[in-house]
C-alpha atoms as a PDB file:
ATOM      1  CA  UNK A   1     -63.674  84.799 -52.114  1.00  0.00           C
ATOM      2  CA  UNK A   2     -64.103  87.909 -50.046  1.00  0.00           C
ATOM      3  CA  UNK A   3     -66.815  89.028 -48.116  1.00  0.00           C
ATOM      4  CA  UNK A   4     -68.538  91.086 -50.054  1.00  0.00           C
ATOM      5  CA  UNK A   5     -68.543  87.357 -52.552  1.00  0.00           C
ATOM      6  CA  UNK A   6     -69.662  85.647 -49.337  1.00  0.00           C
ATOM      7  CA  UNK A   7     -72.964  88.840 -48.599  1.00  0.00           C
ATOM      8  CA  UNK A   8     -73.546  88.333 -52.640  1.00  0.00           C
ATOM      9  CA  UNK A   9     -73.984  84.598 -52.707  1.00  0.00           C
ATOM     10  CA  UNK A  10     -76.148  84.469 -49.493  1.00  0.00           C
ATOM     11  CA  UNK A  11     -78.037  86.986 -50.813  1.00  0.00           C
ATOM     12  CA  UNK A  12     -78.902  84.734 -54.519  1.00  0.00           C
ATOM     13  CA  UNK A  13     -79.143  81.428 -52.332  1.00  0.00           C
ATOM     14  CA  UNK A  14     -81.620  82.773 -49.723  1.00  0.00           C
ATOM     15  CA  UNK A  15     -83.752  84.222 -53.019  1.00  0.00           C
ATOM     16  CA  UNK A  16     -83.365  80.832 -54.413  1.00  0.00           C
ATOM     17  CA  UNK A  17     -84.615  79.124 -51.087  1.00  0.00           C
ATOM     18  CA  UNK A  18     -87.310  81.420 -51.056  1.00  0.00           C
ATOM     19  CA  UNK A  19     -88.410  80.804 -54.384  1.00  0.00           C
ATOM     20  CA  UNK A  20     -88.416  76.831 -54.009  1.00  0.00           C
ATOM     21  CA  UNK A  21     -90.352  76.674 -50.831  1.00  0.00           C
ATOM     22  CA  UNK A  22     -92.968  79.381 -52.213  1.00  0.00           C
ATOM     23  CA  UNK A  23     -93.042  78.110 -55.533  1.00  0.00           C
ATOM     24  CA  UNK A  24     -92.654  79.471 -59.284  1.00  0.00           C
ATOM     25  CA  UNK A  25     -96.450  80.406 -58.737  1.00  0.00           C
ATOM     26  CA  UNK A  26     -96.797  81.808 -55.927  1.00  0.00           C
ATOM     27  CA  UNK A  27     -93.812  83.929 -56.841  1.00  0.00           C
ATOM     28  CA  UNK A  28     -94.816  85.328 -59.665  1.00  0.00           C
ATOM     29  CA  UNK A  29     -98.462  86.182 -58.575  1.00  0.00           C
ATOM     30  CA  UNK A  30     -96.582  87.891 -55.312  1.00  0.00           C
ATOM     31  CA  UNK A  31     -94.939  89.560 -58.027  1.00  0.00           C
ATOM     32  CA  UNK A  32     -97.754  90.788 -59.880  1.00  0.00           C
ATOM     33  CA  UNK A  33     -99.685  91.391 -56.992  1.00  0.00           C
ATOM     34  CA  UNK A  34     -97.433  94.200 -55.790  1.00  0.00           C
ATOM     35  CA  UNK A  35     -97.480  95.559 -58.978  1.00  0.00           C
ATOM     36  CA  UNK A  36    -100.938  96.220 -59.026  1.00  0.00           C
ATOM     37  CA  UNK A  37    -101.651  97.146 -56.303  1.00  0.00           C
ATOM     38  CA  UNK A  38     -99.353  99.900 -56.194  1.00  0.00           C
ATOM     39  CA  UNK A  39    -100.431 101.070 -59.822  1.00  0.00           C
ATOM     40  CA  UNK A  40    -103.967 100.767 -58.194  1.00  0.00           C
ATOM     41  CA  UNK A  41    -102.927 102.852 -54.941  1.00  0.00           C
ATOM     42  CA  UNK A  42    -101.486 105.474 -57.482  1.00  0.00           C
ATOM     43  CA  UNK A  43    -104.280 105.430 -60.111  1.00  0.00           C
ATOM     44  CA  UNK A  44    -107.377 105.841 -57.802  1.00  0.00           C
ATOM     45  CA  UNK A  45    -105.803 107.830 -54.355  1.00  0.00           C
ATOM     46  CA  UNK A  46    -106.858 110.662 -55.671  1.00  0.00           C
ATOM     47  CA  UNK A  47    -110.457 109.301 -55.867  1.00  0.00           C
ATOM     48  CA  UNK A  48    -110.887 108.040 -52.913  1.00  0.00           C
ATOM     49  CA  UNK A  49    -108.809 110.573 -50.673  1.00  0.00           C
ATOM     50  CA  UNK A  50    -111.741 113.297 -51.348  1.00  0.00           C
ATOM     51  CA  UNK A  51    -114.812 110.555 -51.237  1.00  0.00           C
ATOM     52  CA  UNK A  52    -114.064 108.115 -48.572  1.00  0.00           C
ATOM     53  CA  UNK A  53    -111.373 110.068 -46.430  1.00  0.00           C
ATOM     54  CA  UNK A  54    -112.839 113.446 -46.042  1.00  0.00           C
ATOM     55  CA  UNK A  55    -113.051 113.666 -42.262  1.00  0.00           C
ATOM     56  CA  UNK A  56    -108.937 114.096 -42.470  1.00  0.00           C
ATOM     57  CA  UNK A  57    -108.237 117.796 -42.724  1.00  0.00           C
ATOM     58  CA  UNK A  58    -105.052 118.161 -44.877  1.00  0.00           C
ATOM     59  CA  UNK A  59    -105.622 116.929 -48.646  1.00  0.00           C
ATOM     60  CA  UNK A  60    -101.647 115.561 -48.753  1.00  0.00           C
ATOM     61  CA  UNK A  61    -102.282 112.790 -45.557  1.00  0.00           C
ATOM     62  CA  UNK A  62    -106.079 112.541 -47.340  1.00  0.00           C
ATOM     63  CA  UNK A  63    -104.231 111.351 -50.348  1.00  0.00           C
ATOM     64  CA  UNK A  64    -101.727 109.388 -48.747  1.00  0.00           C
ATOM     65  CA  UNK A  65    -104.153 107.383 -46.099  1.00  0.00           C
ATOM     66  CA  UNK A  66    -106.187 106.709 -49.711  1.00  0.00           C
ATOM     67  CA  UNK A  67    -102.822 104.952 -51.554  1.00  0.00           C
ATOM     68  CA  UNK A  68    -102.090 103.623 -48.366  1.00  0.00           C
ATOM     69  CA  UNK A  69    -105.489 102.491 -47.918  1.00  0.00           C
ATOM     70  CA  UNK A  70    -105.961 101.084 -51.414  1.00  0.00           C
ATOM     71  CA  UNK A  71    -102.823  99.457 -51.749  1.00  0.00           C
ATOM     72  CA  UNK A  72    -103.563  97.467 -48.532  1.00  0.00           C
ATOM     73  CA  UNK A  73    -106.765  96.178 -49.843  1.00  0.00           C
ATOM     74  CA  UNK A  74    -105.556  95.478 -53.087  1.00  0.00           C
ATOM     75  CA  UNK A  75    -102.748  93.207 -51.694  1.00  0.00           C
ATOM     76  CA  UNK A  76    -104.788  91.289 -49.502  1.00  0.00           C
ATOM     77  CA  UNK A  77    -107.221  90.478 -52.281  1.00  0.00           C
ATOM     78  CA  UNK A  78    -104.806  89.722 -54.262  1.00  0.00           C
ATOM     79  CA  UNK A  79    -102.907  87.446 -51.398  1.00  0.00           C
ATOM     80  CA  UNK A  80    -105.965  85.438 -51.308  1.00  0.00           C
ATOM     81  CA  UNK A  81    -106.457  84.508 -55.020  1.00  0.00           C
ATOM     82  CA  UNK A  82    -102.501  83.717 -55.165  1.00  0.00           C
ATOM     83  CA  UNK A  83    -103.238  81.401 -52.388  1.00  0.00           C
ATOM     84  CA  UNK A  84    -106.623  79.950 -54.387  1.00  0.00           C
ATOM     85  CA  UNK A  85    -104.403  79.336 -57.299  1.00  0.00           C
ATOM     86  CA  UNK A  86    -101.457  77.753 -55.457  1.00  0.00           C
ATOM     87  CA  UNK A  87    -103.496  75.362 -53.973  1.00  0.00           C
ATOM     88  CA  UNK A  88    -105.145  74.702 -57.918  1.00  0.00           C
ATOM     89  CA  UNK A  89    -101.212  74.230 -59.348  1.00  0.00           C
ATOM     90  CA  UNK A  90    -100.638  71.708 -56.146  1.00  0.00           C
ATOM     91  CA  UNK A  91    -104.111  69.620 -56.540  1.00  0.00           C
ATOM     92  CA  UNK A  92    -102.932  69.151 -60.172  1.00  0.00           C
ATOM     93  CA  UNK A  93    -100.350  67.716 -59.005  1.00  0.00           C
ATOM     94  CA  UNK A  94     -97.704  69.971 -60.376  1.00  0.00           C
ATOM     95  CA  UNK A  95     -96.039  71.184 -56.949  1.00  0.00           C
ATOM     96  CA  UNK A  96     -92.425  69.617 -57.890  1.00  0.00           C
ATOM     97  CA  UNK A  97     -92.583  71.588 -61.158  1.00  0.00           C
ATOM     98  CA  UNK A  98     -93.401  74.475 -59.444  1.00  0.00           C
ATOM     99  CA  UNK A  99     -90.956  74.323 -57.044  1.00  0.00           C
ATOM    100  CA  UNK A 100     -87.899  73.826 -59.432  1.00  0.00           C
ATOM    101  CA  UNK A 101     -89.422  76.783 -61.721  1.00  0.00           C
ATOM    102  CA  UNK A 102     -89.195  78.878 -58.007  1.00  0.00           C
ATOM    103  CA  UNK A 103     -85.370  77.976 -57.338  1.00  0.00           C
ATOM    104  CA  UNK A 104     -84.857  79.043 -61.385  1.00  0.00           C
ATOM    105  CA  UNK A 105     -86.969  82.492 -60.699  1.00  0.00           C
ATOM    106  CA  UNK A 106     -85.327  83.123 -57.278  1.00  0.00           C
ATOM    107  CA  UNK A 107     -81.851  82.586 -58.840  1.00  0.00           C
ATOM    108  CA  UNK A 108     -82.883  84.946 -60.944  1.00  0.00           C
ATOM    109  CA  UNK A 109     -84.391  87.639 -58.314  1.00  0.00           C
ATOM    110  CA  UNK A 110     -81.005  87.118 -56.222  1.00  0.00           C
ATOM    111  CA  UNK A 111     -79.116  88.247 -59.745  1.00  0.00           C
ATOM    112  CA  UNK A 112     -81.278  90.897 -60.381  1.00  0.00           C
ATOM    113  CA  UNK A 113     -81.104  92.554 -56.589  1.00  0.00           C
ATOM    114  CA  UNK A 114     -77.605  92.002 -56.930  1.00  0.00           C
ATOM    115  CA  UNK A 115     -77.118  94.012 -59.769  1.00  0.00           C
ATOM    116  CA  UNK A 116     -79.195  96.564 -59.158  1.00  0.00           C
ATOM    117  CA  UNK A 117     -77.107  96.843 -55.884  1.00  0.00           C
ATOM    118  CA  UNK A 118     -73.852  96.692 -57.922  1.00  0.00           C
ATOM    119  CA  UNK A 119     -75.052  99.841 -60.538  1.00  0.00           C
ATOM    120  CA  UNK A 120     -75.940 101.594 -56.942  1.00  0.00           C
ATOM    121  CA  UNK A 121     -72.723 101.041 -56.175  1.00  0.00           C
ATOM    122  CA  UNK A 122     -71.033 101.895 -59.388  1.00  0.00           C
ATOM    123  CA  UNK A 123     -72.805 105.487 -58.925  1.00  0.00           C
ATOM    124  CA  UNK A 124     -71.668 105.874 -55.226  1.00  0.00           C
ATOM    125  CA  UNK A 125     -67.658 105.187 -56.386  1.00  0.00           C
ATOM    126  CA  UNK A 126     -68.104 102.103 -54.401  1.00  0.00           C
ATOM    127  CA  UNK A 127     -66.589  99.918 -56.829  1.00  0.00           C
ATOM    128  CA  UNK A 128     -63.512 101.659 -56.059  1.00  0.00           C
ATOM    129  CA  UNK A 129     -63.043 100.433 -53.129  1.00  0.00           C
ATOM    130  CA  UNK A 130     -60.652  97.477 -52.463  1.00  0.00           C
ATOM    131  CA  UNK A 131     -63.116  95.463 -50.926  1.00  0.00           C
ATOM    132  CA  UNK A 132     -64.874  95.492 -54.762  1.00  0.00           C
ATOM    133  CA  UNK A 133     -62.088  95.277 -55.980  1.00  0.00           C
ATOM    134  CA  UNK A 134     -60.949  92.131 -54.439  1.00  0.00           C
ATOM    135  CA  UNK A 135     -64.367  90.239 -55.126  1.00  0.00           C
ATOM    136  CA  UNK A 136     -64.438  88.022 -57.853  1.00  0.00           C
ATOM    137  CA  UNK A 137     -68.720  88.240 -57.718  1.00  0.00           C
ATOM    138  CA  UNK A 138     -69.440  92.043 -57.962  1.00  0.00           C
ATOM    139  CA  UNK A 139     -67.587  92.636 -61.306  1.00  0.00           C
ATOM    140  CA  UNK A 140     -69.643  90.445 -62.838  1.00  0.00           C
ATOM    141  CA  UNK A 141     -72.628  91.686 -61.832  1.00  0.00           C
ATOM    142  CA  UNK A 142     -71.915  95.321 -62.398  1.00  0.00           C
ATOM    143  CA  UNK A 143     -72.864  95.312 -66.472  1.00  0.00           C
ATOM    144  CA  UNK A 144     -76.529  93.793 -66.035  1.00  0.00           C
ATOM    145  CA  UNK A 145     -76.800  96.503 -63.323  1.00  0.00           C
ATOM    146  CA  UNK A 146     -76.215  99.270 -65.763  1.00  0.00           C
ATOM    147  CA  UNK A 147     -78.408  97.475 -68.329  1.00  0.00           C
ATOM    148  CA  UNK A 148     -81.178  97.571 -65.584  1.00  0.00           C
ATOM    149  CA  UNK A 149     -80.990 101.455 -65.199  1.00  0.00           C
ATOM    150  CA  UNK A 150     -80.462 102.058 -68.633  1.00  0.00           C
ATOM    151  CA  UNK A 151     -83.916 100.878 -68.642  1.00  0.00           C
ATOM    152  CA  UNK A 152     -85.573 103.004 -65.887  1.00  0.00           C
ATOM    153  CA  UNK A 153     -87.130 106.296 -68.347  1.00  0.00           C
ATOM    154  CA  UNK A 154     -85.093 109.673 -68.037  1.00  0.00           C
ATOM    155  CA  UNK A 155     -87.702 111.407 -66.169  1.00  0.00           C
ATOM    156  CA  UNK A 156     -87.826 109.009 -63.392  1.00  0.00           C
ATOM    157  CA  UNK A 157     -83.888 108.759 -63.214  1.00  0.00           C
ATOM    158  CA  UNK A 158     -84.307 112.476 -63.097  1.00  0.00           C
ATOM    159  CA  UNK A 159     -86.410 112.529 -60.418  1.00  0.00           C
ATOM    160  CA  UNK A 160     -84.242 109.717 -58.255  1.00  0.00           C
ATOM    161  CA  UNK A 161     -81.112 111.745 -59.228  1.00  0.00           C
ATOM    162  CA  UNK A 162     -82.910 115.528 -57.596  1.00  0.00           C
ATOM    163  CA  UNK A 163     -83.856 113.379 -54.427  1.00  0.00           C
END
């Protein structure tokens, strides 16, 4: 075990910790929560940039106070019901459950950072490297990394790839 086997399995244990003391729940909602609200931010900012934000001059920091603005507000909102519906799942009396389904989804969040880390550094030659090399970890996390890009859409691996 090498250090980049030590930075790996810190890396799925503190997602794990993470996930039991927040909860399956809580987890998932923080999850979906983020999703929204940036789909909100980009859906509406050019709404609201015009409307709400006109006293800013330039149309580009109009727009991006407006995503910036919405995604705030959407997050906090949604923070709020998360935390209504955690304390629901713990009132029922199903907090242990929820916990070990959190150690089981931040397992799995660990993994999947991991191996998008390890197609990252597949593209970057990294895996070269003897420190790779030497790991007994990264290998194995290298073909559910390129599984994970293989399912990002061309045009936005197009755009990453121009950047």
């Amino acid at each position: 075990m090498n250090e980049l086997d030590i930075v790996i399995s810190v890396l799925v244990v503190v997602s794990a910790l993470i996930g039991v003391f927040r909860g399956f729940v809580r987890e998932v909602l923080s999850v979906m929560s983020w999703a929204l609200a940036a789909f909100l931010a980009w859906t509406y900012k050019d709404v609201l940039g015009p409307q709400v934000l006109g006293f800013i001059d330039t149309p580009r920091v109009q727009i991006l106070a407006a995503a910036a603005l919405i995604f705030v507000v959407a997050l906090v909102l949604a923070t709020i019901i998360s935390y209504l519906i955690h304390k629901l799942v713990d009132a029922a009396g199903l907090g242990a459950l929820d916990r070990v389904l959190g150690l089981g989804f931040g397992v799995l969040r660990g993994g999947l950072i991991v191996a998008a880390l390890a197609y990252v550094a597949s593209t970057m030659a990294l895996t070269k490297e003897a420190l790779w090399k030497e790991s007994t970890l990264a290998a194995q996390f290298q073909p559910m990394g390129q599984f994970l890009a293989d399912l990002v859409p061309a045009d936005i691996e197009r755009s990453i790839a121009s950047r």
